[in-house]
N, C-alpha and C. Protein backbone atom coordinates (compact mmCIF):
# COMPACT_ATOMS: atom_id res chain seq x y z
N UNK A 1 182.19 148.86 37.95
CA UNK A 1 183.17 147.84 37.63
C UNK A 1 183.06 147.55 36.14
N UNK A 2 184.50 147.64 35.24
CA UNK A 2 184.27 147.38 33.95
C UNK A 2 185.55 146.66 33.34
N UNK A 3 184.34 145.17 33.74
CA UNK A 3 185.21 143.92 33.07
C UNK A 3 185.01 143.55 31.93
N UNK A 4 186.04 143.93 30.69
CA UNK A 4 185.77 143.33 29.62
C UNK A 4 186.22 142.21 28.93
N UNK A 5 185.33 141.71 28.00
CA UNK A 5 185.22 140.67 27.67
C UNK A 5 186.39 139.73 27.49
N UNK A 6 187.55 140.53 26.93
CA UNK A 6 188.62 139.95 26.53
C UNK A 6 189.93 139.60 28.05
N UNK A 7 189.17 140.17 28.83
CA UNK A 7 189.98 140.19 30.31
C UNK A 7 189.39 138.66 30.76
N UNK A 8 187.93 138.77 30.57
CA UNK A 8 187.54 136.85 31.38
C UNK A 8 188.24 135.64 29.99
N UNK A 9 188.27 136.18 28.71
CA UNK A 9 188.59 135.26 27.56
C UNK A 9 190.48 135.11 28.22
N UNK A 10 190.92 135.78 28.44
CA UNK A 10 191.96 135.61 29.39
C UNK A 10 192.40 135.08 30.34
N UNK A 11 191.51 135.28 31.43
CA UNK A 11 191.62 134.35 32.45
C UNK A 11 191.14 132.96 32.50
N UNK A 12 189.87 132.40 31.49
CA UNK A 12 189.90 131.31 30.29
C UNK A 12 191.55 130.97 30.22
N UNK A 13 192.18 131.36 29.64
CA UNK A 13 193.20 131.03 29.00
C UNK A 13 194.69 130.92 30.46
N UNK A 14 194.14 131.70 31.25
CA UNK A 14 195.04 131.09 32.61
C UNK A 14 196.04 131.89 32.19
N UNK A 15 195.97 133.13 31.66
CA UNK A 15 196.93 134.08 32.13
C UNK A 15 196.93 135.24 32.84
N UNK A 16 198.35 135.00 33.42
CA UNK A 16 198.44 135.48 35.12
C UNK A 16 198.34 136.93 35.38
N UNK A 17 198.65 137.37 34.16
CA UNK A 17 198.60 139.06 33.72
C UNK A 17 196.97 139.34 34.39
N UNK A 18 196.15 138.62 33.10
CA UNK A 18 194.55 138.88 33.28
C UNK A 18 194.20 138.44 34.57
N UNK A 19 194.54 137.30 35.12
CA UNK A 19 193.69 137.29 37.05
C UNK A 19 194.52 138.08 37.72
N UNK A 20 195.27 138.57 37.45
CA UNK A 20 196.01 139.68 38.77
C UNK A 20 194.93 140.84 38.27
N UNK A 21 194.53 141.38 37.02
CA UNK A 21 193.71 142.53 36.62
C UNK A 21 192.27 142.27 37.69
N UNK A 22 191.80 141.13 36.88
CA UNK A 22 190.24 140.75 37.22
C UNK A 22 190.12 140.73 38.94
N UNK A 23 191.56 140.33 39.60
CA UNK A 23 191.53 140.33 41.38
C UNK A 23 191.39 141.81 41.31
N UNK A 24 191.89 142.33 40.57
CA UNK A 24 192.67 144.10 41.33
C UNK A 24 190.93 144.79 40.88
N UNK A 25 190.23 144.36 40.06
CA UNK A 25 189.25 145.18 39.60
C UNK A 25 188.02 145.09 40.43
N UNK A 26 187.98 143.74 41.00
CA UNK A 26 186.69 143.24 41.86
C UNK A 26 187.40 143.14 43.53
N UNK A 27 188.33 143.37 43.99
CA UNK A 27 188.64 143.09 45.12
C UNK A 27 187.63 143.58 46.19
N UNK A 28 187.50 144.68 46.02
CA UNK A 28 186.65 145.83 47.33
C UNK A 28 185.73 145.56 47.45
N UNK A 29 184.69 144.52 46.03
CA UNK A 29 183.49 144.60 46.03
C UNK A 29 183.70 142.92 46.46
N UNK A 30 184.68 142.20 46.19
CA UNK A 30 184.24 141.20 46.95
C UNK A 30 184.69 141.21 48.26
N UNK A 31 185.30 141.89 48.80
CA UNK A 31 186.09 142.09 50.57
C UNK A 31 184.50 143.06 50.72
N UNK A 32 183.76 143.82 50.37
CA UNK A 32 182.93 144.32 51.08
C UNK A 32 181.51 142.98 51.48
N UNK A 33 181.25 142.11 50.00
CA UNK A 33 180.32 141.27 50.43
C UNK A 33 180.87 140.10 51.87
N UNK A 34 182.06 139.95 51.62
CA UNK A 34 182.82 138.76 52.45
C UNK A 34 182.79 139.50 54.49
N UNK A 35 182.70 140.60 54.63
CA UNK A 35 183.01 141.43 55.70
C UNK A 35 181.06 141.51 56.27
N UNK A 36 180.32 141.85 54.96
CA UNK A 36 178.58 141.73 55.71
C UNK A 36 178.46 140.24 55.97
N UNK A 37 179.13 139.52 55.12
CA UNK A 37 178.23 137.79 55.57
C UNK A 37 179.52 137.33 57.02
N UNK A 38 180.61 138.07 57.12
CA UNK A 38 181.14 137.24 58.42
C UNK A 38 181.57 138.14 59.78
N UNK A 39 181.11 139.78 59.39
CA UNK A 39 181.55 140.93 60.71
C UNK A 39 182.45 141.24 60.68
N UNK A 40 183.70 140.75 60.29
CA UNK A 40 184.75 140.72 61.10
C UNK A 40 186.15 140.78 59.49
N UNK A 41 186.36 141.80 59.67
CA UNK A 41 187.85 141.89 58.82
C UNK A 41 188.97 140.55 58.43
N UNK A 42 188.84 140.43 59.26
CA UNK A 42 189.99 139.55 59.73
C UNK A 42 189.37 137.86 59.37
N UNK A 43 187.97 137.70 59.52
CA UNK A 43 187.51 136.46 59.16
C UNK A 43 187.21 136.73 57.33
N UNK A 44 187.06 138.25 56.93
CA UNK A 44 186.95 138.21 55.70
C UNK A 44 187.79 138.18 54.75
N UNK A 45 189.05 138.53 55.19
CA UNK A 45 190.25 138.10 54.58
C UNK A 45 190.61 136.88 54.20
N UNK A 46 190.27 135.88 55.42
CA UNK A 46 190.52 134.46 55.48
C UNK A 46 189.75 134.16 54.36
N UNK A 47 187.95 134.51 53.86
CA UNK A 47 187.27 133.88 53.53
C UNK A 47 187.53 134.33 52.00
N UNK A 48 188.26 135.11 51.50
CA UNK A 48 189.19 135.89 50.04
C UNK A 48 190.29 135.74 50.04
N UNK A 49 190.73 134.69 50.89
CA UNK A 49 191.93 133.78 50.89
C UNK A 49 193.08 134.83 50.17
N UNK A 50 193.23 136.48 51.57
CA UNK A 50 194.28 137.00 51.33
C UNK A 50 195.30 136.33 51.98
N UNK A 51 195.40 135.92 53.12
CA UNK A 51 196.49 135.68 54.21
C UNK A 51 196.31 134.34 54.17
């Protein structure tokens, strides 16, 4: 994963460009931690507040 610096100085700044990047870059790795702490797909979605 390679988040650079000027991507979080961005999302700092609350633009929507940079958190759609920073979601799209870390998604898998946070849907994979969210899926070991709850089993279940469907509760890990909820808990990465896709749906």
């Amino acid at each position: 994963m390679d988040i650079q610096q000027t991507l979080i100085n961005d999302c700092i700044n609350r633009q929507r460009r940079a958190e759609y990047e920073l979601y799209r870059l870390t998604f898998s790795y946070l849907m994979s931690i969210c899926i070991r702490y709850t089993r279940r797909e469907d509760k890990a979605r909820e808990v990465l507040n896709i749906e």
